[in-house]
C-alpha atoms as a PDB file:
ATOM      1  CA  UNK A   1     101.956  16.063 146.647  1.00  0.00           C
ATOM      2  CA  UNK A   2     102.576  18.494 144.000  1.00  0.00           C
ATOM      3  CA  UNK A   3     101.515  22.095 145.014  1.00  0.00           C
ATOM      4  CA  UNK A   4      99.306  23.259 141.611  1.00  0.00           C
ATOM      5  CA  UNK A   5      98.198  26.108 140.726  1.00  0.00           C
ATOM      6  CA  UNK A   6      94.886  27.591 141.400  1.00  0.00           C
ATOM      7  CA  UNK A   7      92.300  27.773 139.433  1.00  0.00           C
ATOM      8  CA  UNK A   8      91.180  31.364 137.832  1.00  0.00           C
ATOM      9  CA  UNK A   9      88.071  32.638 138.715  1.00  0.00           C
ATOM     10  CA  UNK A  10      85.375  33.567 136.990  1.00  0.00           C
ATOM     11  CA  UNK A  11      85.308  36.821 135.232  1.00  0.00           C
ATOM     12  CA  UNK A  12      89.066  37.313 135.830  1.00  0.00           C
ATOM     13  CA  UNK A  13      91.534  38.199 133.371  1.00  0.00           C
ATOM     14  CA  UNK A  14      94.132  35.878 133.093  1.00  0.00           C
ATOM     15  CA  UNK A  15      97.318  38.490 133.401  1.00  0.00           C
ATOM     16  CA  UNK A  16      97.191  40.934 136.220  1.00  0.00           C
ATOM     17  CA  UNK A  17      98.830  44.415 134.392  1.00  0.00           C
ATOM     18  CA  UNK A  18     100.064  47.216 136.554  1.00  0.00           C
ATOM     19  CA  UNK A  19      97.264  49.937 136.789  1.00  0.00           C
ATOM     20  CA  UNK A  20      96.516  52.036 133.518  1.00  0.00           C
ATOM     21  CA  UNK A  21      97.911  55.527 133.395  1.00  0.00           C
ATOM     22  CA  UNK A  22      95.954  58.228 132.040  1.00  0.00           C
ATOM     23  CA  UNK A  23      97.365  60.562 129.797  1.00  0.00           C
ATOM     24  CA  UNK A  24      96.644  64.316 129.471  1.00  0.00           C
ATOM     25  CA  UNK A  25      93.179  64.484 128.017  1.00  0.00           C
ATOM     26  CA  UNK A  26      92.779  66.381 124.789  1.00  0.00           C
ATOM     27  CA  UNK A  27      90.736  69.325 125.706  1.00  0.00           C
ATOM     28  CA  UNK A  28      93.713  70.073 127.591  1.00  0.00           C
ATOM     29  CA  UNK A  29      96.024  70.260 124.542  1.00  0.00           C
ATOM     30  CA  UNK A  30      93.730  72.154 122.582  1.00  0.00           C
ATOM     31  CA  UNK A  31      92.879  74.895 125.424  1.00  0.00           C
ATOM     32  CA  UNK A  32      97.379  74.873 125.895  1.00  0.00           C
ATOM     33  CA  UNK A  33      97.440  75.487 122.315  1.00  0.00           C
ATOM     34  CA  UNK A  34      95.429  78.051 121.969  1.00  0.00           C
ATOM     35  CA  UNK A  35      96.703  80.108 124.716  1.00  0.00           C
ATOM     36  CA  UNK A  36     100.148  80.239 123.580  1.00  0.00           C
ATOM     37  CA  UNK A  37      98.879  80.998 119.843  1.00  0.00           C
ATOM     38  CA  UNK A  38      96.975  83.819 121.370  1.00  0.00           C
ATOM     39  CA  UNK A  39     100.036  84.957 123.430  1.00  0.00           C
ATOM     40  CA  UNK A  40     102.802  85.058 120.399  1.00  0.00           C
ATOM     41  CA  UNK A  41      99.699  86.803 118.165  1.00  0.00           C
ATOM     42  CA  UNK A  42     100.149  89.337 121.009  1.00  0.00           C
ATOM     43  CA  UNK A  43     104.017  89.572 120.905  1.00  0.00           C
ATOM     44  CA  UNK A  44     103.591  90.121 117.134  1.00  0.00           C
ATOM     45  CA  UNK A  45     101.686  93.035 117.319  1.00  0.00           C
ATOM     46  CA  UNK A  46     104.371  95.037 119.287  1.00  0.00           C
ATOM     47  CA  UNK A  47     106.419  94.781 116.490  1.00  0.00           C
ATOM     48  CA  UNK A  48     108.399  98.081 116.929  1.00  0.00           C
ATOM     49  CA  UNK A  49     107.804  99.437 113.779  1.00  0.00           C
ATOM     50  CA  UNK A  50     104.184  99.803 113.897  1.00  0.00           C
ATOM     51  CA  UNK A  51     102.632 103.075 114.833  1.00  0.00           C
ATOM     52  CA  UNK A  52     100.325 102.010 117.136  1.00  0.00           C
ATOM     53  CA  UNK A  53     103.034 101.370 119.630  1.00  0.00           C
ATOM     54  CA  UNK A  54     105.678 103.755 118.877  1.00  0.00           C
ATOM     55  CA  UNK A  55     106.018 106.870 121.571  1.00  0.00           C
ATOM     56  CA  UNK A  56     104.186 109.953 121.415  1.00  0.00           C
ATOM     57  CA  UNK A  57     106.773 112.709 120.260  1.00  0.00           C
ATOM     58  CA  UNK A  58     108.814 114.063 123.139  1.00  0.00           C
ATOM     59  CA  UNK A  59     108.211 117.950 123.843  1.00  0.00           C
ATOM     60  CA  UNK A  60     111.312 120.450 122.705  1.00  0.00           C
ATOM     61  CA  UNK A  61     114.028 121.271 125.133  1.00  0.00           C
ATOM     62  CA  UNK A  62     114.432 124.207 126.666  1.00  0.00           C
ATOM     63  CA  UNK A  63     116.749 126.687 124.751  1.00  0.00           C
ATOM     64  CA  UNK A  64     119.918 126.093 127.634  1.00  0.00           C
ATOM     65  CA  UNK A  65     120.789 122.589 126.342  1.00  0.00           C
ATOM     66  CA  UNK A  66     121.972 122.263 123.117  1.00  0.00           C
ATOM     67  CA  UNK A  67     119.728 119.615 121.307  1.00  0.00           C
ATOM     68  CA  UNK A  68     121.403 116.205 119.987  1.00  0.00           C
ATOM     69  CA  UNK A  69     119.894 115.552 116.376  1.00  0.00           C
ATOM     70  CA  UNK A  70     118.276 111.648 116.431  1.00  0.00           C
ATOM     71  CA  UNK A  71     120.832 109.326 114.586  1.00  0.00           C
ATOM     72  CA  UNK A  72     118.823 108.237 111.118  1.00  0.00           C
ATOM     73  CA  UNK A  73     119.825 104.166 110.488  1.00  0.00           C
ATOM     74  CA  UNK A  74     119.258 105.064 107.109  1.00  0.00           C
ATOM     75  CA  UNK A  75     121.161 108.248 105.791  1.00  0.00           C
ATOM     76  CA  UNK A  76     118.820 110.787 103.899  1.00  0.00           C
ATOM     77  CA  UNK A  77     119.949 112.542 100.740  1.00  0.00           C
ATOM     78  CA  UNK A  78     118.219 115.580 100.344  1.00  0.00           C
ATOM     79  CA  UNK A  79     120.589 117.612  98.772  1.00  0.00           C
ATOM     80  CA  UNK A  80     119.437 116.390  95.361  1.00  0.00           C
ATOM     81  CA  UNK A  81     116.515 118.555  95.789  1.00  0.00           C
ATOM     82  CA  UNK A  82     118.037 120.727  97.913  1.00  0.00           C
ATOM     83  CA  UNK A  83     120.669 121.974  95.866  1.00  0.00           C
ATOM     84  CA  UNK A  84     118.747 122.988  92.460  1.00  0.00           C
ATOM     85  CA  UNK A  85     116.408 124.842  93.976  1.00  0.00           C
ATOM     86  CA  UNK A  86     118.805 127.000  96.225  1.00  0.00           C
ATOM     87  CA  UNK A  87     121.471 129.373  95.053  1.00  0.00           C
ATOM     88  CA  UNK A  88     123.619 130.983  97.370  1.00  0.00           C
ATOM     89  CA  UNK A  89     124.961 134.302  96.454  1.00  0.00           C
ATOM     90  CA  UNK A  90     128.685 134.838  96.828  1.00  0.00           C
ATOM     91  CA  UNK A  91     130.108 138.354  97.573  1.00  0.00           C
ATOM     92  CA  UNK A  92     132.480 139.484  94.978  1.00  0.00           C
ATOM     93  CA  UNK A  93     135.769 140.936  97.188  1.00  0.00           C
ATOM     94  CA  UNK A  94     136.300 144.411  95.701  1.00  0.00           C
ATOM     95  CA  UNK A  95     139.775 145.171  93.603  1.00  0.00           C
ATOM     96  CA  UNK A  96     141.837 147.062  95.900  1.00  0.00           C
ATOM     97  CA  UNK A  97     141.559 150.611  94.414  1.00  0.00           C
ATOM     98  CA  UNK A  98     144.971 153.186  94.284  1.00  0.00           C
ATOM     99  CA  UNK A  99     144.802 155.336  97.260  1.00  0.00           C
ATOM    100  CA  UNK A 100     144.264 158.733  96.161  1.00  0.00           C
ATOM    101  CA  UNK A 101     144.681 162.199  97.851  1.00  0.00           C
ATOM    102  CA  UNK A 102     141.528 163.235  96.855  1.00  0.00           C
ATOM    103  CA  UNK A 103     139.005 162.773  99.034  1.00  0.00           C
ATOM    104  CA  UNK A 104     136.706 159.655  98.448  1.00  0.00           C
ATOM    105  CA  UNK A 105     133.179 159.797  96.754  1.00  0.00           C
ATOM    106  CA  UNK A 106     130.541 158.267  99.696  1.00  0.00           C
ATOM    107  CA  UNK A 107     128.483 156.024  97.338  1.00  0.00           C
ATOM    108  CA  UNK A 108     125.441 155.082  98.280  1.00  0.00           C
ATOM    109  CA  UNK A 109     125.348 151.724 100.443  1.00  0.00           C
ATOM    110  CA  UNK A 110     122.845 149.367  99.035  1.00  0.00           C
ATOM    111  CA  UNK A 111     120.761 147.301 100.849  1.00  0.00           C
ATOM    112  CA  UNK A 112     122.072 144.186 101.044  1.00  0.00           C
ATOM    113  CA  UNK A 113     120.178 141.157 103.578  1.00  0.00           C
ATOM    114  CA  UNK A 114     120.621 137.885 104.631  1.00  0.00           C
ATOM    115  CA  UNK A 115     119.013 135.314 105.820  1.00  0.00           C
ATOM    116  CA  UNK A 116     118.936 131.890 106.857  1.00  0.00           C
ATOM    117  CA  UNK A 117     116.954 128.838 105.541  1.00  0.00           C
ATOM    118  CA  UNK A 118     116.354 126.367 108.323  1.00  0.00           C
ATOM    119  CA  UNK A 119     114.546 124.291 106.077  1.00  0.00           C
ATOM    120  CA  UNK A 120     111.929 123.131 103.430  1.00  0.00           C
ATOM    121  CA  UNK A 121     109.305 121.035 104.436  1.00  0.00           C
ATOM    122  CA  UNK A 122     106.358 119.720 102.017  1.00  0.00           C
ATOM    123  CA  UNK A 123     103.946 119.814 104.863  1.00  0.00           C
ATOM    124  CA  UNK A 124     102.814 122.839 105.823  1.00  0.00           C
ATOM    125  CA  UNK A 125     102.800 121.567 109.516  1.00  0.00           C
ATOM    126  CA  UNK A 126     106.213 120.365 109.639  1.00  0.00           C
ATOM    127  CA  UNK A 127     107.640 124.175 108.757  1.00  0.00           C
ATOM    128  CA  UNK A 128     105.142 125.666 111.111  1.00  0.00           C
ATOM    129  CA  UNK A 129     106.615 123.426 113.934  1.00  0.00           C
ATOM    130  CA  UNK A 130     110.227 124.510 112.839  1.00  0.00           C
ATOM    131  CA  UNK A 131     108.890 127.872 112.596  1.00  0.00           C
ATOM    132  CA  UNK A 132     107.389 128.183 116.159  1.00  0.00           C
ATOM    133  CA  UNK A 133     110.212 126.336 117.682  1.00  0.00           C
ATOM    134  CA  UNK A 134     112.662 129.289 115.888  1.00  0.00           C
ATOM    135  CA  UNK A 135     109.945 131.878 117.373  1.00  0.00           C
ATOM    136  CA  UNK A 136     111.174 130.185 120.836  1.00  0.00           C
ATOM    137  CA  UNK A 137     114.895 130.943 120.198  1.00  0.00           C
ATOM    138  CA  UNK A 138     113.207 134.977 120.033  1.00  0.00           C
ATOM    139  CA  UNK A 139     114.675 135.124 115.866  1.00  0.00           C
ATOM    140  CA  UNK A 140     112.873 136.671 113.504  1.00  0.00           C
ATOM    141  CA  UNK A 141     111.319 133.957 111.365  1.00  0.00           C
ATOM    142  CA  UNK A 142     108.881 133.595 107.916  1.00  0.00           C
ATOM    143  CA  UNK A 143     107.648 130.718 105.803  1.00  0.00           C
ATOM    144  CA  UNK A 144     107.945 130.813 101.812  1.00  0.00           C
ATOM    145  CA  UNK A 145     105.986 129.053  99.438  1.00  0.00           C
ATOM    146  CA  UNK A 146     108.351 127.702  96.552  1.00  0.00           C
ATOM    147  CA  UNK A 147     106.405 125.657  93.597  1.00  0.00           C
ATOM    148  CA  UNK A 148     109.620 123.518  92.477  1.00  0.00           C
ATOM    149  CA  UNK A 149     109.232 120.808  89.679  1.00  0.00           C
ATOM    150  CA  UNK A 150     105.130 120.995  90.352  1.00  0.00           C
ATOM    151  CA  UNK A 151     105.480 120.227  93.996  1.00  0.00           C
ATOM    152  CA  UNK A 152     105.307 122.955  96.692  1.00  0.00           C
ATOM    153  CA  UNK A 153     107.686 123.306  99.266  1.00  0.00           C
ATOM    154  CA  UNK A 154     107.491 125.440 102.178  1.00  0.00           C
ATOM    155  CA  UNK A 155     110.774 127.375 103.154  1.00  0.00           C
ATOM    156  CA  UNK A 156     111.382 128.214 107.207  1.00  0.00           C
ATOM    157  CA  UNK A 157     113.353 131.260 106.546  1.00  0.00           C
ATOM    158  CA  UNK A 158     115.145 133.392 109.110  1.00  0.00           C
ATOM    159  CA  UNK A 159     116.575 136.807 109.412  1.00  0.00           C
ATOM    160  CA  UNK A 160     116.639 138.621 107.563  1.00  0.00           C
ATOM    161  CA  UNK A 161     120.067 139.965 108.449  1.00  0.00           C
ATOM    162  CA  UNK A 162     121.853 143.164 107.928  1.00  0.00           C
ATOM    163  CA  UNK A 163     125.584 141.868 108.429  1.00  0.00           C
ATOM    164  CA  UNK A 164     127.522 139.090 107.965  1.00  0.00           C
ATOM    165  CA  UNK A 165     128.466 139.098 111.705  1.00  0.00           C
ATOM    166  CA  UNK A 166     124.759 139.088 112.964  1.00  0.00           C
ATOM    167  CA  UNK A 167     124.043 136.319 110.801  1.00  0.00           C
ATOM    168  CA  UNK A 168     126.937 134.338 112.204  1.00  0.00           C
ATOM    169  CA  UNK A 169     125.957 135.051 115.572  1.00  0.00           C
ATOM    170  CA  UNK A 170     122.123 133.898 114.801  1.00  0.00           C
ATOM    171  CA  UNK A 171     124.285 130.425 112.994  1.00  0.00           C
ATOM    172  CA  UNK A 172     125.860 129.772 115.891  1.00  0.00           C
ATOM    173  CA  UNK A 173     122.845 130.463 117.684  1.00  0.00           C
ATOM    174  CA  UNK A 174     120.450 127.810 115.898  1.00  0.00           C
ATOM    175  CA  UNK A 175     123.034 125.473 115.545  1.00  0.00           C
ATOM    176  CA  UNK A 176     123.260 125.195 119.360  1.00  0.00           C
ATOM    177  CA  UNK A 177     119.784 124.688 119.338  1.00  0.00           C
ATOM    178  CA  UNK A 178     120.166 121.652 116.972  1.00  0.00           C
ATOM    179  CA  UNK A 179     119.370 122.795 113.555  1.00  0.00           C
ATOM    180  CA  UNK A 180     122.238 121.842 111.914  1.00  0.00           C
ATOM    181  CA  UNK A 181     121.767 122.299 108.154  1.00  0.00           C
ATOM    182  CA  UNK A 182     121.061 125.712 107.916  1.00  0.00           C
ATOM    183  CA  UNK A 183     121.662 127.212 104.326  1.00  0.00           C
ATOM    184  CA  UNK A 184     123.070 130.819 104.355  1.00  0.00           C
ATOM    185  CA  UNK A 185     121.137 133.404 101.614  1.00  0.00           C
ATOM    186  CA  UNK A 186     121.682 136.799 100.658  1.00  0.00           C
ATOM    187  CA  UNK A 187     119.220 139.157  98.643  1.00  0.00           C
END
């Protein structure tokens, strides 16, 4: 006889399929998704240009070490408003005079002093922090008021100076200490 097939019961679906797999449920995708928004919203706020994360401002060096100025990306050109509003005075070199056998006339020295401008700051604050760091180095220091083009500036001046040598040495001096574009005077 001719083995048949059996008969399919009642209730039974007709293919047997290999047991359903679940996928990840939704919730799941949603709760994934909103972590890692949350988590690059966070890496976008530590942008390092804001000022909310930047470092606090590091204290001055001691006066041993010479100080390295910060390298600026960007180069600043201050010397547009630099240079109008400051005139340095150049000593005229005497003619060399005949000597003569009669004695010389003593003339009168006059006063003459310099000084040296370690800056102009619009904010008061900024050139009473150059100020009081110059105060450090033991110098002689003053802030000027200057009203240039409407706008005031505030000059860190220091000396002043009674020769050219001491003012050299005081250069040198502040230089060493990393202020670098200091602007000779004389009055």
């Amino acid at each position: 006889m001719a083995k048949g097939r059996k008969a399919p019961r009642r209730g039974a679906s007709r293919a047997q399929s290999a047991p359903r797999r679940k996928g990840i449920p939704g919730w799941l995708w949603l709760v994934s998704g909103l972590v890692i928004g949350l988590f690059v919203a966070f890496l976008l706020q530590l942008e390092p240009g804001r000022d909310s994360v930047r470092r606090s401002p590091e204290p001055p060096k001691p006066a041993t070490a010479p100080a390295q100025p910060p390298a600026d990306p960007k180069p600043r050109y201050d010397f547009y408003t630099l240079l109008p509003e400051s005139e340095v005075v150049v000593p005229q070199q005497p003619a060399p005079e005949a000597p003569t056998t009669a004695e010389p006339e003593t003339k009168p020295a006059t006063s003459v002093n310099y000084y040296l401008q370690a800056g102009s700051f619009r904010q008061r604050s900024d050139a009473d922090q150059v100020r009081a760091q110059i105060l450090l180095l033991g110098m002689d220091v003053k802030l000027e008021n200057a009203t240039i083009n409407g706008n005031q500036w505030y000059r860190v001046q220091v000396g002043p100076f009674d020769t050219r040598d001491s003012l050299d040495q005081a250069q040198r001096t502040l230089s060493g200490n990393g202020f670098n574009n200091l602007l000779p005077q004389q009055r």
